[in-house]
C-alpha atoms as a PDB file:
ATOM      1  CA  UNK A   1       0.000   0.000   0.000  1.00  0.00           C
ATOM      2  CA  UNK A   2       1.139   3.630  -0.674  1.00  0.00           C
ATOM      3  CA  UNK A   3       2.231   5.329   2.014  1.00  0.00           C
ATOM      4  CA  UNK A   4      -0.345   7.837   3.653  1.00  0.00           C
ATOM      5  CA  UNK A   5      -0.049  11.043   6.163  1.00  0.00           C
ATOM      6  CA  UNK A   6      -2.201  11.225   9.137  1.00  0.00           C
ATOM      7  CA  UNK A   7      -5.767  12.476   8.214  1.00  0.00           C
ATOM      8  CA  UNK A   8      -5.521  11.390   4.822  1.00  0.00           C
ATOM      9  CA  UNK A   9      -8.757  11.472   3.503  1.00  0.00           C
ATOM     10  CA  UNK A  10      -8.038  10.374   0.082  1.00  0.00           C
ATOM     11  CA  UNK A  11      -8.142   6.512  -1.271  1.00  0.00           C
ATOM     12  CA  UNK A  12      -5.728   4.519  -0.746  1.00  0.00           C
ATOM     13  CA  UNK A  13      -5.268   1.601  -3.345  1.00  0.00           C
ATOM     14  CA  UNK A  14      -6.538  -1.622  -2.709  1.00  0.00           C
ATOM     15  CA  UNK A  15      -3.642  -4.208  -1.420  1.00  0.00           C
ATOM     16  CA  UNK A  16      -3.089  -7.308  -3.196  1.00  0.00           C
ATOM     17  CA  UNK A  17      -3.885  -9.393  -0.361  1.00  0.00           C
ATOM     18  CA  UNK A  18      -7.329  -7.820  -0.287  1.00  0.00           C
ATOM     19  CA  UNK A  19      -9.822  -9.402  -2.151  1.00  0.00           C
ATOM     20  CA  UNK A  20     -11.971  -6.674  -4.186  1.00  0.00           C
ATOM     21  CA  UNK A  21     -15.215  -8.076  -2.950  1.00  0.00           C
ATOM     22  CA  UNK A  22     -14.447  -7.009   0.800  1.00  0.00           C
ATOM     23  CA  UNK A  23     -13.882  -3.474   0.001  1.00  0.00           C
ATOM     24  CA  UNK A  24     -16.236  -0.956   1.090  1.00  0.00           C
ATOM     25  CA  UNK A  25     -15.657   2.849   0.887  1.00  0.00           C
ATOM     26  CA  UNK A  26     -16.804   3.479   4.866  1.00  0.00           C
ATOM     27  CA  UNK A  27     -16.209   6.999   6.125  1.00  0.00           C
ATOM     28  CA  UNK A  28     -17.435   7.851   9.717  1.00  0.00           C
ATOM     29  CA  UNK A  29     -15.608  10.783   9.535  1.00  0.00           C
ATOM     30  CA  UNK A  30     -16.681  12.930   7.217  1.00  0.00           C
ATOM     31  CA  UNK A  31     -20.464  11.690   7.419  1.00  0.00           C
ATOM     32  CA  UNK A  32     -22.707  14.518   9.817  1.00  0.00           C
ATOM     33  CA  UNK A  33     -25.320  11.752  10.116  1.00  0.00           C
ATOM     34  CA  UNK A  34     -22.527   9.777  12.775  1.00  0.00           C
ATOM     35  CA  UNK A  35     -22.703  13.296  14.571  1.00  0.00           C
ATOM     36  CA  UNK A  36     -26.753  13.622  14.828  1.00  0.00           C
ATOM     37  CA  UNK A  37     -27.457   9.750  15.084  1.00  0.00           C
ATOM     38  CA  UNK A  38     -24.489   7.536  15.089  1.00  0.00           C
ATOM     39  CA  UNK A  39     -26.717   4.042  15.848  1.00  0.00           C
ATOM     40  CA  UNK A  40     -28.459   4.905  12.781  1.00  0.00           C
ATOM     41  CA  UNK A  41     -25.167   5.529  10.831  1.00  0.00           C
ATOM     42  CA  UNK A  42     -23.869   2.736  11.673  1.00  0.00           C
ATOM     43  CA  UNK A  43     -26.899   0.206  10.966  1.00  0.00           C
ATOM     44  CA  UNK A  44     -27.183   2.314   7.740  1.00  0.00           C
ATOM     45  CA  UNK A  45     -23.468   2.249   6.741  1.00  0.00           C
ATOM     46  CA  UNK A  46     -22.913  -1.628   8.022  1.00  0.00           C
ATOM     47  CA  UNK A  47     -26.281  -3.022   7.116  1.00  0.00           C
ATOM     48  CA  UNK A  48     -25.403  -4.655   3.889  1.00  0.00           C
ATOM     49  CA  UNK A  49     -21.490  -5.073   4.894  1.00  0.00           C
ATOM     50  CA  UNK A  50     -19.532  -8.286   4.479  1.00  0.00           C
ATOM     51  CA  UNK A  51     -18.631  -9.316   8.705  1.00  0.00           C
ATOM     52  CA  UNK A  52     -15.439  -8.169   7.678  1.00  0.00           C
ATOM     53  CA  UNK A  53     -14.251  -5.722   5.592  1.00  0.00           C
ATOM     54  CA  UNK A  54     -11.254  -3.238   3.836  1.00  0.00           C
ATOM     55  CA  UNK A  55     -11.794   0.705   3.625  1.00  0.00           C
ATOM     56  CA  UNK A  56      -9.444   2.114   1.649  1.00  0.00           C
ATOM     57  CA  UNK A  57     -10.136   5.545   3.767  1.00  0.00           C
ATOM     58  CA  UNK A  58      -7.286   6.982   6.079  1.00  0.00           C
ATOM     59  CA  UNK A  59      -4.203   5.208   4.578  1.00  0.00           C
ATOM     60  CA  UNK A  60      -6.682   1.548   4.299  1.00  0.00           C
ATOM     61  CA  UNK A  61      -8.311  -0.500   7.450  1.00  0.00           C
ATOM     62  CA  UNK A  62     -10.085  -3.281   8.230  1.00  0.00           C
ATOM     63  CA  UNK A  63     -13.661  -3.156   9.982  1.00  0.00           C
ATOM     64  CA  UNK A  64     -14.951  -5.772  11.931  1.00  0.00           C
ATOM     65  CA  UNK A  65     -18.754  -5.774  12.590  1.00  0.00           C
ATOM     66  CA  UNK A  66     -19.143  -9.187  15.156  1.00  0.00           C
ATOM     67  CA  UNK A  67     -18.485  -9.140  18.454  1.00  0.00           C
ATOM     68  CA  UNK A  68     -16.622 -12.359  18.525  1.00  0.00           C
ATOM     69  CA  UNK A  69     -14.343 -11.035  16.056  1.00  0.00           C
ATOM     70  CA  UNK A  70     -13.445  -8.084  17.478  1.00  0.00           C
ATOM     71  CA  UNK A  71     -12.592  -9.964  20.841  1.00  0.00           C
ATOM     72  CA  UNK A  72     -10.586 -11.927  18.811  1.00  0.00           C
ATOM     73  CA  UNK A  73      -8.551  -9.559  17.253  1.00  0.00           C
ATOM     74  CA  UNK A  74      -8.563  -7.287  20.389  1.00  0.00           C
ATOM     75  CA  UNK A  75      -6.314  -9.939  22.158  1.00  0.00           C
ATOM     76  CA  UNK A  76      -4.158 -11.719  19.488  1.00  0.00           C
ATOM     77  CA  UNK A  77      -1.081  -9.411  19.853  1.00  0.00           C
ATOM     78  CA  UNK A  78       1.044 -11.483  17.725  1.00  0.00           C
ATOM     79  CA  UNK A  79      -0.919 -10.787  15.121  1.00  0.00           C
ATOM     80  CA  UNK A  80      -2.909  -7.396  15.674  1.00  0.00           C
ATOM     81  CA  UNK A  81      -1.105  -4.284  17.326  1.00  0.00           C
ATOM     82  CA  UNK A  82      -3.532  -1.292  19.471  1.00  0.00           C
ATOM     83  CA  UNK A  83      -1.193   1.424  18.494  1.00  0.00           C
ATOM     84  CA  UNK A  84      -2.697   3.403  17.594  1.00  0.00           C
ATOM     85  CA  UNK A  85      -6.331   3.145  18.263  1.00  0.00           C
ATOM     86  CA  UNK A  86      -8.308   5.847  17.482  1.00  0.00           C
ATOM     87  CA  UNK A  87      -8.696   6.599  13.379  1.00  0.00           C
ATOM     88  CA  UNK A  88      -7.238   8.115  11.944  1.00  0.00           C
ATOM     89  CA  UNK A  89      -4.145   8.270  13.839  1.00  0.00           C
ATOM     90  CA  UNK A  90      -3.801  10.826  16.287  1.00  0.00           C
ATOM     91  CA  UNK A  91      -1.881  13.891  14.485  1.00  0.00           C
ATOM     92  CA  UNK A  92       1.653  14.894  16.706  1.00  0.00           C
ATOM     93  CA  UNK A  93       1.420  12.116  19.053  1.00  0.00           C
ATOM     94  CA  UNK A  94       4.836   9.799  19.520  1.00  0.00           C
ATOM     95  CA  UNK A  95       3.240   7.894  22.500  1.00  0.00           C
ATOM     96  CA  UNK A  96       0.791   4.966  22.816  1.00  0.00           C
ATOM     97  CA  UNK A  97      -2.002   5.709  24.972  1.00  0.00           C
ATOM     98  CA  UNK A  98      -1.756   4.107  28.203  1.00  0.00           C
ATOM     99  CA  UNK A  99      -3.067   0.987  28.662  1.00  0.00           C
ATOM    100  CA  UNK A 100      -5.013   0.545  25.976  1.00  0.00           C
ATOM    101  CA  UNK A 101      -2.853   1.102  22.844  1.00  0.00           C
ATOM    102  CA  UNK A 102       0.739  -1.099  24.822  1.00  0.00           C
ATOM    103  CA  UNK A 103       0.901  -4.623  23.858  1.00  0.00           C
ATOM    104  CA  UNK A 104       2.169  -7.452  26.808  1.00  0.00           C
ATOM    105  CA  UNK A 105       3.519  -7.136  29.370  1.00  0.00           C
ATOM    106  CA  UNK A 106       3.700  -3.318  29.592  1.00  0.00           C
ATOM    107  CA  UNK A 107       0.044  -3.518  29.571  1.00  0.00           C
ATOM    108  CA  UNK A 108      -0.527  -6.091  32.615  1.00  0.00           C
ATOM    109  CA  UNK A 109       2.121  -3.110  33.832  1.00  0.00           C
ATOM    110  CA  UNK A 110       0.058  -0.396  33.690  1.00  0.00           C
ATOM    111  CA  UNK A 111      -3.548  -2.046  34.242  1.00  0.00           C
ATOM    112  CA  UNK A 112      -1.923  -3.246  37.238  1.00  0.00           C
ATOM    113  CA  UNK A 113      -1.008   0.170  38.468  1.00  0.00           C
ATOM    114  CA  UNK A 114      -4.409   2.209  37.554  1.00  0.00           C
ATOM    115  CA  UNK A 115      -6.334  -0.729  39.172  1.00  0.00           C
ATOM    116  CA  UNK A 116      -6.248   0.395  42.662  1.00  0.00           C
ATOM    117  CA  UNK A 117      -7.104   4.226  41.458  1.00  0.00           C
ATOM    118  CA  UNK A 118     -11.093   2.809  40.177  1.00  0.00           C
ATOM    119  CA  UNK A 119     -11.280  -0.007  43.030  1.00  0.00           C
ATOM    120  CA  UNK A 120     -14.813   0.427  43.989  1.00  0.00           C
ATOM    121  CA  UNK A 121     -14.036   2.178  47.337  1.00  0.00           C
ATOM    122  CA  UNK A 122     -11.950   4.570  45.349  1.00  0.00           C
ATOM    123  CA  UNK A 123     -14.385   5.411  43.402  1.00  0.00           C
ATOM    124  CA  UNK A 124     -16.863   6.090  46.033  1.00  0.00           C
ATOM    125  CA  UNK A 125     -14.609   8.380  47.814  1.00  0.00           C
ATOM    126  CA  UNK A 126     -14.904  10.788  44.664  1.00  0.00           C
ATOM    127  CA  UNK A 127     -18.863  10.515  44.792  1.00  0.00           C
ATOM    128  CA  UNK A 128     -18.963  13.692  46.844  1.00  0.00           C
ATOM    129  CA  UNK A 129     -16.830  15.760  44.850  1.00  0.00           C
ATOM    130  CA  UNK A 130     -18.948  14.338  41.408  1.00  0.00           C
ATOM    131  CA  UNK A 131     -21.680  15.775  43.096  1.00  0.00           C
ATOM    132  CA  UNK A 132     -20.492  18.754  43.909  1.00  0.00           C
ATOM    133  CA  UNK A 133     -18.932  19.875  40.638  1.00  0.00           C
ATOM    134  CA  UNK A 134     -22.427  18.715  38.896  1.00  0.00           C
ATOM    135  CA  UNK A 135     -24.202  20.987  40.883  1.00  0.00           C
ATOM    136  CA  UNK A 136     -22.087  23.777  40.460  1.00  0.00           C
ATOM    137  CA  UNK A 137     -22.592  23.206  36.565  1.00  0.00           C
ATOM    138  CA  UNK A 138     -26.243  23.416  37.346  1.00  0.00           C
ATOM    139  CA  UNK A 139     -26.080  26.660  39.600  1.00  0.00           C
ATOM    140  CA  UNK A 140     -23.951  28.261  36.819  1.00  0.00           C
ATOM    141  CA  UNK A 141     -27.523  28.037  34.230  1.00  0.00           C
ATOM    142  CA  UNK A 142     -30.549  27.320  36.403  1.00  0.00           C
ATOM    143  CA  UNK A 143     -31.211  31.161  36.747  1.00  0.00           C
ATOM    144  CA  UNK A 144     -31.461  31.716  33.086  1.00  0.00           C
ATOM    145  CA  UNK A 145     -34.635  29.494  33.081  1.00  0.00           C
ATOM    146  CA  UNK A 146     -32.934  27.626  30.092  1.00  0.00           C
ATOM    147  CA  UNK A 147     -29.821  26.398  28.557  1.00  0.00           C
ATOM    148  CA  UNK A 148     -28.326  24.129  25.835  1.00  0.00           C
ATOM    149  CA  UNK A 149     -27.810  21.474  27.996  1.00  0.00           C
ATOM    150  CA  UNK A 150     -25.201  19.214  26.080  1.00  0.00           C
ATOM    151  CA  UNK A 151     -22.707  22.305  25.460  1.00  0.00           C
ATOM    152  CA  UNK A 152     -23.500  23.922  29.504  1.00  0.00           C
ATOM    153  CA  UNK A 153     -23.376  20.453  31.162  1.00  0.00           C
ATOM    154  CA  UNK A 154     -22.962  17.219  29.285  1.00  0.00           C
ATOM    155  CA  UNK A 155     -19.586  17.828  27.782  1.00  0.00           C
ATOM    156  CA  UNK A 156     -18.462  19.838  30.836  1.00  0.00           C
ATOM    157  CA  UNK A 157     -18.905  17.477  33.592  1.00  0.00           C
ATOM    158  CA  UNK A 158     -16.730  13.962  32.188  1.00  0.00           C
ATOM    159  CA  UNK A 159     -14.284  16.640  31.309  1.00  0.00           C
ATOM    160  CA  UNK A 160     -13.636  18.216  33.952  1.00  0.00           C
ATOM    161  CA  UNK A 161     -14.049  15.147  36.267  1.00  0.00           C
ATOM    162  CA  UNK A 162     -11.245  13.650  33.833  1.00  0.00           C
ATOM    163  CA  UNK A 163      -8.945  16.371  34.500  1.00  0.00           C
ATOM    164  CA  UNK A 164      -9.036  16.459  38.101  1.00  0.00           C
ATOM    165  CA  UNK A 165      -8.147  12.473  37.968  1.00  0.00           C
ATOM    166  CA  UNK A 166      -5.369  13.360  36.373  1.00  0.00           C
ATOM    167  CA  UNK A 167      -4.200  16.238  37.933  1.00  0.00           C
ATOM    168  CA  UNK A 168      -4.973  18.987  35.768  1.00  0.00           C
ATOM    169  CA  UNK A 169      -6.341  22.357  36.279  1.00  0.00           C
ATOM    170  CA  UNK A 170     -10.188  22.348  35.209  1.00  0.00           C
ATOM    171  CA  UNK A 171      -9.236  25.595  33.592  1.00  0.00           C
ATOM    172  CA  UNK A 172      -7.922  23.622  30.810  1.00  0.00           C
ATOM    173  CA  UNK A 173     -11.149  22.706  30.046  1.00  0.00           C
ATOM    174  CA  UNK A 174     -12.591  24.659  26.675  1.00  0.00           C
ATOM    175  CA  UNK A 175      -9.445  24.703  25.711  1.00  0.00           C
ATOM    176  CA  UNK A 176      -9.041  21.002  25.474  1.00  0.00           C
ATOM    177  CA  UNK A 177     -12.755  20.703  24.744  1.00  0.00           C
ATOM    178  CA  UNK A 178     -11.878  23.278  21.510  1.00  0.00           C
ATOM    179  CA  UNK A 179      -8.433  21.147  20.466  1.00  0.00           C
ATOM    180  CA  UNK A 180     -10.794  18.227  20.553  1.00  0.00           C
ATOM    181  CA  UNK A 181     -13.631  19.310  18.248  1.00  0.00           C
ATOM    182  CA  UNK A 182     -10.627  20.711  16.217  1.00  0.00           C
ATOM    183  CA  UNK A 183      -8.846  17.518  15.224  1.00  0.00           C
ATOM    184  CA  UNK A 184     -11.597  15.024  15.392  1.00  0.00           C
ATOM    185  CA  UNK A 185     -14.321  17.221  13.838  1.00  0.00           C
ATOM    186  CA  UNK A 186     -15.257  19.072  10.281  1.00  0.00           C
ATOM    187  CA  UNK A 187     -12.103  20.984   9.724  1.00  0.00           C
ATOM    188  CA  UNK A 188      -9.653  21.422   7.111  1.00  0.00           C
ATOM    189  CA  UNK A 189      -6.139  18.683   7.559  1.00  0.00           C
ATOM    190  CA  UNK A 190      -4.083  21.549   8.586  1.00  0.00           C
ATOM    191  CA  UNK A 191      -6.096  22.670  11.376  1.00  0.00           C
ATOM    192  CA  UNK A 192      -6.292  18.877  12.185  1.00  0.00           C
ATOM    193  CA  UNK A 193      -2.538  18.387  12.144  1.00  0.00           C
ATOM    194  CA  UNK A 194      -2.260  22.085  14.407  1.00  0.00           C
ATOM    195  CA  UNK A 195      -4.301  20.676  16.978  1.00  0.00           C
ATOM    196  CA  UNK A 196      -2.952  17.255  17.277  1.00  0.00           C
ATOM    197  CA  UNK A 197       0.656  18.832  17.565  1.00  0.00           C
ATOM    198  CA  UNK A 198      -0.402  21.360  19.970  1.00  0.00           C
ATOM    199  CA  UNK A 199      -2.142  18.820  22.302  1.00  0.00           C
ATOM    200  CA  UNK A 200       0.841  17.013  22.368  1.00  0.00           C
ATOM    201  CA  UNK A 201       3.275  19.685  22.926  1.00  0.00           C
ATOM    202  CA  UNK A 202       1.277  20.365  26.286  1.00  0.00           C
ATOM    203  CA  UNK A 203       1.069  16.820  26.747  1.00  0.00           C
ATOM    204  CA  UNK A 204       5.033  16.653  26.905  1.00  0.00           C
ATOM    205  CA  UNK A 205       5.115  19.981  28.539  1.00  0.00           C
ATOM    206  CA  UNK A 206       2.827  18.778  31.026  1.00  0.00           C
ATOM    207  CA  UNK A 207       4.219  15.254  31.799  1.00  0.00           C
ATOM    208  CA  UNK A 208       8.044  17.063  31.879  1.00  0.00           C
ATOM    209  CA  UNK A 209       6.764  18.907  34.893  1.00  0.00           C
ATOM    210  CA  UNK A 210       5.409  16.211  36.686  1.00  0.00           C
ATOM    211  CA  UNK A 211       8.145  13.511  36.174  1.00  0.00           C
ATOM    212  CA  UNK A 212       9.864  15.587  38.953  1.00  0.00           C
ATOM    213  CA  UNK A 213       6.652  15.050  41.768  1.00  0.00           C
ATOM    214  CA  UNK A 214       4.226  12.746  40.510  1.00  0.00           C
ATOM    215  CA  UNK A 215       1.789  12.673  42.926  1.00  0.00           C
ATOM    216  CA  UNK A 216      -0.823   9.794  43.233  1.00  0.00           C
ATOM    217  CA  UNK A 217      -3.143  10.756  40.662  1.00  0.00           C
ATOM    218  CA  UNK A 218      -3.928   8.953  37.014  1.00  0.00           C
ATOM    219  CA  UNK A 219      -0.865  10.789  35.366  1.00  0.00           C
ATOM    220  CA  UNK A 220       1.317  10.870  38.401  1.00  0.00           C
ATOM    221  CA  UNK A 221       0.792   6.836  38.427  1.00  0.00           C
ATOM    222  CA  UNK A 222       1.277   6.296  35.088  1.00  0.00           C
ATOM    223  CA  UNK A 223       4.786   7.563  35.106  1.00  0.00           C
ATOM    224  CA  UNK A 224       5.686   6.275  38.610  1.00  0.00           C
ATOM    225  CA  UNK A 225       5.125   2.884  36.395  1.00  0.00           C
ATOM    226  CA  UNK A 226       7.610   3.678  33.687  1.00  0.00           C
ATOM    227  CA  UNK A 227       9.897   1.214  32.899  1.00  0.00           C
ATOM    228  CA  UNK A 228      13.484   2.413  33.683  1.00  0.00           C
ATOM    229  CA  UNK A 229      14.031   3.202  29.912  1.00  0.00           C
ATOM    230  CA  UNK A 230      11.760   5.669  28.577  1.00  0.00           C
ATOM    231  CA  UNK A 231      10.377   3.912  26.060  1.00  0.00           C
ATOM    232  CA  UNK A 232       9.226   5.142  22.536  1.00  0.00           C
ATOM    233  CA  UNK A 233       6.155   4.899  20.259  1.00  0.00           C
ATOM    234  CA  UNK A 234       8.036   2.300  17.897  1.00  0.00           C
ATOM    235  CA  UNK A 235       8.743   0.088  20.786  1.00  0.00           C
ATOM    236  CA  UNK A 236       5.118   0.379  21.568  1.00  0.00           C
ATOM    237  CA  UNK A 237       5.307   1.597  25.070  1.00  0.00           C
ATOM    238  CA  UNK A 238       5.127   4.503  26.447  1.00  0.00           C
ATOM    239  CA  UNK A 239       3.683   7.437  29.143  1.00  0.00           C
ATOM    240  CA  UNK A 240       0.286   7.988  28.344  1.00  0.00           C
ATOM    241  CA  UNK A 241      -1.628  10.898  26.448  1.00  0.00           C
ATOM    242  CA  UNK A 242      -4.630  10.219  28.572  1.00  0.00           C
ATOM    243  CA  UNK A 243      -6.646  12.009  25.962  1.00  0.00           C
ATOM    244  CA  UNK A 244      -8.032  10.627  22.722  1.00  0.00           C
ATOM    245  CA  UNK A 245     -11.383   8.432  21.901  1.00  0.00           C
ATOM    246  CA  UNK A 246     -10.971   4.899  20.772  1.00  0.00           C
ATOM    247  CA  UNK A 247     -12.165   2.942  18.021  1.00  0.00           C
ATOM    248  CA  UNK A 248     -12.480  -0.112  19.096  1.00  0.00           C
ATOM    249  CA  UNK A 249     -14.594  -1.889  16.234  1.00  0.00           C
ATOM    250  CA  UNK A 250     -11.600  -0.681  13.915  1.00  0.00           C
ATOM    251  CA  UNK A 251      -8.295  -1.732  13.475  1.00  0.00           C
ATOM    252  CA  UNK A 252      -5.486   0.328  11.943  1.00  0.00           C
ATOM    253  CA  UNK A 253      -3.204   0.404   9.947  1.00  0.00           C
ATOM    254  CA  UNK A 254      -3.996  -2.781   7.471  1.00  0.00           C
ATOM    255  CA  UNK A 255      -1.489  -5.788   8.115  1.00  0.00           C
ATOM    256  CA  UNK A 256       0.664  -6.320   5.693  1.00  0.00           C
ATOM    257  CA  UNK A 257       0.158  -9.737   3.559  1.00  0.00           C
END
């Protein structure tokens, strides 16, 4: 196959080791109806798909529609690799995302480590502070007499729950929100490839700053449980980005015959 950038969106040509009757020209991405109704899109876009097939968008990739298969494939890592998982790749990012995208034993590693952190106790000892930052989302609109919900609440509260797990200011918020929407949503490549490289410059920034106090937090254990050689994308293990959306009926890039 040719080689391909990051949020290609062109066609890549078909391998030989693809048979033509399993290719299918799916696009999630630049379809609105996945935005409005994505169950919909999908039953409408996989109805009369082969259980598995090629797309030859975003450099070429396989799509698995059983849920036996996908199991399957999700834990033969001889044969299948996570990084990276989301799709297209990630724009700017050197580093798996940790656990998911590390193949064994780094990821027994760092499932190991995080385990503790959402322990059911653990996670009850946050309740209070859940419930506090969802009512001060609610205080912030419930004198207007209404709001766009999704926008004032929905997207805020995961969020910012997610950056106080890790450690970050909820400041950071919109921003990341913005950066988000940016590379993953109807823009032109280069504002794509801008965000992705500006996420992970703060990313690097970020985890630079921490290596010297960790803390016990999702970021601070993550790096406490780096191996003693930092490790690089190529090697498939790495510090986490702790920020992206997986894919997980896909799998990317196409393996080679």
């Amino acid at each position: 196959m040719a080689a391909t950038t990051s949020f290609d969106v062109g066609l890549a040509p078909r391998p030989p080791h693809v048979p033509e009757a399993l290719v299918r020209d799916f696009d999630y991405r630049n379809n609105r109806l996945f935005e409005i109704d994505p169950h919909r899109a999908f039953l409408e876009a996989l109805g009369e798909a082969p259980d598995l097939f090629w797309s030859p968008r975003y450099g070429g990739h396989w799509v698995l529609k059983r849920f036996e298969d996908i199991r399957q494939v999700a834990r033969d890592h001889e044969r299948f690799q996570h990084y990276p998982a989301s799709l297209p790749a990630l724009v700017g990012r050197p580093r798996p995302i940790l656990p998911m995208e590390v193949e064994p034993p780094f990821h027994a590693r760092y499932r190991m480590a995080l385990a503790p952190l959402f322990a059911p106790a653990a996670v009850r000892r946050m309740q209070p502070a859940i419930t506090a930052m969802a009512e001060a989302l609610i205080d912030g609109f419930a004198a207007e007499g209404k709001v766009e919900f999704v926008s004032a609440y929905c997207t805020q509260l995961p969020v910012r729950m997610f950056l106080r797990l890790i450690g970050v200011p909820e400041d950071h918020c919109d921003w990341l929100r913005g950066l988000h929407n940016r590379a993953f949503g109807h823009h032109s490549e280069e504002s794509k490839r801008a965000a992705g490289a500006e996420v992970n410059a703060w990313l690097e920034a970020t985890l630079d700053e921490r290596r010297g106090s960790p803390g016990d937090d999702i970021l601070g254990t993550l790096i406490k449980a780096e191996p003693g050689e930092a490790p690089s994308a190529d090697r498939n293990s790495s510090i986490s980005d702790s920020n992206s959306t997986s894919r997980g009926w896909t799998r990317s890039p196409t393996p080679s015959a």
